[in-house]
C-alpha atoms as a PDB file:
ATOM      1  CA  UNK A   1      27.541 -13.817 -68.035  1.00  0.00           C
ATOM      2  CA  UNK A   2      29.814 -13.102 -65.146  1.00  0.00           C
ATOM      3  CA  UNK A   3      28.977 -12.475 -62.082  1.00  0.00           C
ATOM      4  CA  UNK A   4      29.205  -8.686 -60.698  1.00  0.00           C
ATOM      5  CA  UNK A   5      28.862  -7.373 -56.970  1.00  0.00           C
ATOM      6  CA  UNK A   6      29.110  -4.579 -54.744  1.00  0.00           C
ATOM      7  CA  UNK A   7      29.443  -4.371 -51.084  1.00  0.00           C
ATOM      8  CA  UNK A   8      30.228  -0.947 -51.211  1.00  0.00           C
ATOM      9  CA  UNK A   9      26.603  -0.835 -49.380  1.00  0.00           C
ATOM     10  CA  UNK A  10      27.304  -3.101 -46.230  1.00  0.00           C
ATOM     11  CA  UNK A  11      27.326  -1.503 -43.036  1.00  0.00           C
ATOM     12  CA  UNK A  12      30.484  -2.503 -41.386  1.00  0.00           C
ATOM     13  CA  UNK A  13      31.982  -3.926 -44.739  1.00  0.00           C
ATOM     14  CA  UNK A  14      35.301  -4.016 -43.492  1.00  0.00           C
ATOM     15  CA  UNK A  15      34.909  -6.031 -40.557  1.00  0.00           C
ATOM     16  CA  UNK A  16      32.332  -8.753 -42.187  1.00  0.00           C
ATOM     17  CA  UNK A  17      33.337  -8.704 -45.997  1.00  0.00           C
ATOM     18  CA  UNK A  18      37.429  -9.018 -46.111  1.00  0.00           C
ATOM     19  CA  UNK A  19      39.790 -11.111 -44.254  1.00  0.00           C
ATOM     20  CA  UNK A  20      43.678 -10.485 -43.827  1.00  0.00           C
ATOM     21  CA  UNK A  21      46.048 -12.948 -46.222  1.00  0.00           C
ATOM     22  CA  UNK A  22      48.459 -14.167 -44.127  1.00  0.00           C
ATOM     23  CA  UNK A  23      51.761 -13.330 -44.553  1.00  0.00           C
ATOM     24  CA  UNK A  24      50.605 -11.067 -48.235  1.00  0.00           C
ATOM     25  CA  UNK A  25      51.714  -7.390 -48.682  1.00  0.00           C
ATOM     26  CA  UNK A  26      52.291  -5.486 -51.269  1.00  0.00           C
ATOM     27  CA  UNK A  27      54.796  -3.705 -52.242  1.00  0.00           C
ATOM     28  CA  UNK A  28      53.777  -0.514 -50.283  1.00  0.00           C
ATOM     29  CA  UNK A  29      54.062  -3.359 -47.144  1.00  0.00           C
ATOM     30  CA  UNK A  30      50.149  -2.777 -46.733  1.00  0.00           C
ATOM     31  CA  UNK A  31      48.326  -6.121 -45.551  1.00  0.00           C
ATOM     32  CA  UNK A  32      46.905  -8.192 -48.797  1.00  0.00           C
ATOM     33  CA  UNK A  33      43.317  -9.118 -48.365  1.00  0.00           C
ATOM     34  CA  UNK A  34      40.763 -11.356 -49.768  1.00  0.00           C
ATOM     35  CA  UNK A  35      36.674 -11.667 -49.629  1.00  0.00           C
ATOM     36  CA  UNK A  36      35.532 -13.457 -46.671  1.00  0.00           C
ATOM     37  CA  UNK A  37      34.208 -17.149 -47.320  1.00  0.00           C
ATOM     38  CA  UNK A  38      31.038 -16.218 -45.908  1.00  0.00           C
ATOM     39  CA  UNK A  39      30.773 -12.971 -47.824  1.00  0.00           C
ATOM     40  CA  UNK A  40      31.835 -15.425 -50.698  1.00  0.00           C
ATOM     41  CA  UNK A  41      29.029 -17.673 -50.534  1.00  0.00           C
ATOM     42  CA  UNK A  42      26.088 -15.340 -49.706  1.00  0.00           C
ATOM     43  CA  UNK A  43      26.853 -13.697 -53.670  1.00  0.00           C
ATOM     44  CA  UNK A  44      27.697 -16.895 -55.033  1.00  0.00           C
ATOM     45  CA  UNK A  45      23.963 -18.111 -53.404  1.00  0.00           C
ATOM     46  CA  UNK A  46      21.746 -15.282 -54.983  1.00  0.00           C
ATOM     47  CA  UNK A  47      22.099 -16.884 -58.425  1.00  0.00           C
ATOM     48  CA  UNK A  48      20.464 -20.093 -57.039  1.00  0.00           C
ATOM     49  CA  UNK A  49      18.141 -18.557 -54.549  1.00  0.00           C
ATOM     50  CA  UNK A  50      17.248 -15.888 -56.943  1.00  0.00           C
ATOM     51  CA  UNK A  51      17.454 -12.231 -55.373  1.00  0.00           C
ATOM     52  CA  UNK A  52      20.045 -10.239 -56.396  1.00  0.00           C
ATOM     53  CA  UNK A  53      20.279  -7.859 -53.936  1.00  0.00           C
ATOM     54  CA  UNK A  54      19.419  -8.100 -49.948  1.00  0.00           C
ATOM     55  CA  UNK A  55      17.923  -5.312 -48.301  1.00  0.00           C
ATOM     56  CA  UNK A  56      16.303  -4.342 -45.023  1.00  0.00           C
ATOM     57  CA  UNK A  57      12.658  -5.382 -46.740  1.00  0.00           C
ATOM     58  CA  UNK A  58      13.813  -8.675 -48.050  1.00  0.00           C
ATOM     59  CA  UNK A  59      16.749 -10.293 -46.178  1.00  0.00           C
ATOM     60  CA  UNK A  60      13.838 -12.878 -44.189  1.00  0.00           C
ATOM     61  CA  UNK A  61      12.982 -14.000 -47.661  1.00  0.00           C
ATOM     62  CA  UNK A  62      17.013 -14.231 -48.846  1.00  0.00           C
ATOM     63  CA  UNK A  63      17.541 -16.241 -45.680  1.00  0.00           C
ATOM     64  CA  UNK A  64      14.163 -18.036 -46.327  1.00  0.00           C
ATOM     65  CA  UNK A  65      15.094 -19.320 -49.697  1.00  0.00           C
ATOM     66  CA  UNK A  66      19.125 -20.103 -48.661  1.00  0.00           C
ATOM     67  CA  UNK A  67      17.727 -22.098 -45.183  1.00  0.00           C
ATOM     68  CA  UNK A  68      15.520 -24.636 -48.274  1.00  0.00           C
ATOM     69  CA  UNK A  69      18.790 -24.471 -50.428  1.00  0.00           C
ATOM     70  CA  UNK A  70      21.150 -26.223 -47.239  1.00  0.00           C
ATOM     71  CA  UNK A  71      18.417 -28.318 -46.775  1.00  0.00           C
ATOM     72  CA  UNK A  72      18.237 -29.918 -49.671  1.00  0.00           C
ATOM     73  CA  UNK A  73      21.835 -29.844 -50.987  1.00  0.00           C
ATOM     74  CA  UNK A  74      23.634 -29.111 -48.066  1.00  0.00           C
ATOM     75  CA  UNK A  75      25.894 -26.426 -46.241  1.00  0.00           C
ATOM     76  CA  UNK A  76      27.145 -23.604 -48.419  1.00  0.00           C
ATOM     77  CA  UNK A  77      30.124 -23.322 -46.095  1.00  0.00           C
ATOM     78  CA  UNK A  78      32.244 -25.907 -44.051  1.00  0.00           C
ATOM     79  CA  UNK A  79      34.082 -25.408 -40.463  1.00  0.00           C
ATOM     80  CA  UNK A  80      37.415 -26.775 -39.290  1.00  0.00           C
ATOM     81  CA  UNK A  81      37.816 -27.283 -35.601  1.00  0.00           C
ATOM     82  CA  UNK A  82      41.227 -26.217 -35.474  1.00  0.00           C
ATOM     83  CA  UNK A  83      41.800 -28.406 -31.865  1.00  0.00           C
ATOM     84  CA  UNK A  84      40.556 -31.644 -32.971  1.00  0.00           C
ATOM     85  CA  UNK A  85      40.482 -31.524 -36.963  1.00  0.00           C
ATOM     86  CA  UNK A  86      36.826 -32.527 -37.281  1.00  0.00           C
ATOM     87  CA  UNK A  87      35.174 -30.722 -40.157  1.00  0.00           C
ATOM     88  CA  UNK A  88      31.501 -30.003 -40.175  1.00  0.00           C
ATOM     89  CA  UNK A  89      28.763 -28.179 -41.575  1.00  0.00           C
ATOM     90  CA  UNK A  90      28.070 -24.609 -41.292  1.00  0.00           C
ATOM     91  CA  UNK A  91      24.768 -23.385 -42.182  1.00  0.00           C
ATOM     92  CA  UNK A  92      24.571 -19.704 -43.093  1.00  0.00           C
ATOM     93  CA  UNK A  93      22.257 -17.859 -40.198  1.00  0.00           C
ATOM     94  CA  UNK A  94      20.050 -15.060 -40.010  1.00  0.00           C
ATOM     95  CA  UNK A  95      22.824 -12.998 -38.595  1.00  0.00           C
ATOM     96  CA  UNK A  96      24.943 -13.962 -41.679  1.00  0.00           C
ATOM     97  CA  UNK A  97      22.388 -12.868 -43.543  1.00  0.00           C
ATOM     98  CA  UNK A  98      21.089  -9.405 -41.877  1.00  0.00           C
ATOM     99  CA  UNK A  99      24.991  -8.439 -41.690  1.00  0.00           C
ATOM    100  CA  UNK A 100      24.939  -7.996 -45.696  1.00  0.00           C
ATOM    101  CA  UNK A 101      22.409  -5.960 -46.210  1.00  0.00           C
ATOM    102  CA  UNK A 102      22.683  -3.997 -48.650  1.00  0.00           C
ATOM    103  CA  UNK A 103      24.972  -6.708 -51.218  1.00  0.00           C
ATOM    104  CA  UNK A 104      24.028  -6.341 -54.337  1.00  0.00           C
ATOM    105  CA  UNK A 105      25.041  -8.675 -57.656  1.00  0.00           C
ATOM    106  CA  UNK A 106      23.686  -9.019 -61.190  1.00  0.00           C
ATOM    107  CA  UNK A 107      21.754 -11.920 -60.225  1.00  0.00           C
ATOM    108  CA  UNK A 108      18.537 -13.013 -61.662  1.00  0.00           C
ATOM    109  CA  UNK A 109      15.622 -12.047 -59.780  1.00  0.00           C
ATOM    110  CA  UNK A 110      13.197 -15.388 -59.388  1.00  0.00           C
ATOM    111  CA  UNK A 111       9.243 -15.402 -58.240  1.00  0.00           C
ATOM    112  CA  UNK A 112       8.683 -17.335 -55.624  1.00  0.00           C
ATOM    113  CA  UNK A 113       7.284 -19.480 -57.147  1.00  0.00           C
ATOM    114  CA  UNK A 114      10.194 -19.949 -59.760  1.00  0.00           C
ATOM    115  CA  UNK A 115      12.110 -20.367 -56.900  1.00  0.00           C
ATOM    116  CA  UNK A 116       9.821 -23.020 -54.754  1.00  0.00           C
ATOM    117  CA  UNK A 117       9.988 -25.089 -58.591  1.00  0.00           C
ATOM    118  CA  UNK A 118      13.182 -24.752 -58.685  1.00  0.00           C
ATOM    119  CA  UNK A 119      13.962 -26.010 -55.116  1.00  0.00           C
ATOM    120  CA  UNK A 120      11.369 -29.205 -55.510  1.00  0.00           C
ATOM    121  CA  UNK A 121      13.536 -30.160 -58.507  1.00  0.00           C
ATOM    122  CA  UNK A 122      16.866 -29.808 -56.801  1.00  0.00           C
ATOM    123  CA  UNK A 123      14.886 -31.888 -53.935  1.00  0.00           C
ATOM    124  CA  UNK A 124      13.923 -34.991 -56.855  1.00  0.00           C
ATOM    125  CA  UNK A 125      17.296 -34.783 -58.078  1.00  0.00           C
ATOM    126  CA  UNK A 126      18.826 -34.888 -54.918  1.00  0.00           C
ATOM    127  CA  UNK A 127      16.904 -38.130 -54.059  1.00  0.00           C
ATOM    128  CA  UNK A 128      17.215 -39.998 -57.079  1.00  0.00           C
ATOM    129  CA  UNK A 129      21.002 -39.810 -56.604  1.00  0.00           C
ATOM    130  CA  UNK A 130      20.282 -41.199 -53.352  1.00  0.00           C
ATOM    131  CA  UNK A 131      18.508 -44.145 -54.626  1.00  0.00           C
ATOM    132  CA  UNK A 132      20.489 -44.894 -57.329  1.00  0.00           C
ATOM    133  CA  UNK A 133      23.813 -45.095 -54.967  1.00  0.00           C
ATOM    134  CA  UNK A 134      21.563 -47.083 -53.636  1.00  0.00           C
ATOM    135  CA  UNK A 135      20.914 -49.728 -55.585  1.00  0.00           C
ATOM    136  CA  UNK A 136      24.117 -49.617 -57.126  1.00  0.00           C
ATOM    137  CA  UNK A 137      25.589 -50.274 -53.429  1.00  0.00           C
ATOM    138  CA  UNK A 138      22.988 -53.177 -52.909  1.00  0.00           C
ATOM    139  CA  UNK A 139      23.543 -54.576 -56.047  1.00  0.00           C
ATOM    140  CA  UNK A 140      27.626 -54.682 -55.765  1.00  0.00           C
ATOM    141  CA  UNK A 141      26.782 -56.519 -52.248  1.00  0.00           C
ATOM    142  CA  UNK A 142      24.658 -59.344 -53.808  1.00  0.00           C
END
């Protein structure tokens, strides 16, 4: 099943949702544009977190369930100091968040506790990796 959004919704789409592709016009010489990375992520999230659409009663919860997502897996998105080159995390915020309400996908809606489940196993899995690269690093020192 694909995916399907709509941002039509989000206050302030324009400025939040699409970025400028540098140096892309078409042929009418209008500026090309593409969906923001953050914009990006927050839809590609709700099939993991498991609400398909944030609004002004639910975006705590959205952020909530994305916050325990990072946690255990990591960032969603990644920042490039432009000066220096270093790359590092970057967590999505509740400001991330609260600026798309009203995005809405096709996304399965979870419980909560379908969703709390479904983080503890991403939390085992996540470990055992751990441990096993490991052991395998231990075991190549020996």
């Amino acid at each position: 099943m694909s995916l399907n959004w709509d941002i039509t919704k989000i206050e302030d789409s324009d400025e939040y949702c699409w970025v400028d592709v540098e140096g892309a016009f078409d042929d009418d010489g209008e500026q090309q544009q593409r969906l923001a990375y953050l914009t990006e992520a927050i839809i590609l999230s709700m099939m993991t977190v498991g609400i398909p659409e944030i609004t002004e009663k639910n975006w705590e919860e959205y952020y909530t369930r994305v916050h325990a997502m990072e946690s255990v897996n990591g960032a969603l998105l990644r920042h490039k100091n432009t000066e220096t080159g270093e790359v590092s995390d970057r967590p999505l915020t509740p400001e991330d968040i609260e600026k798309h309400i009203g995005l809405k996908t096709n996304a399965c809606l979870y419980t909560k506790a379908k969703f709390w489940k479904h983080i503890g196993n991403m939390f085992e899995s996540s470990t055992a990796r751990t441990l096993k690269a490991y052991k395998e690093k231990t075991a190549d020192a020996a």
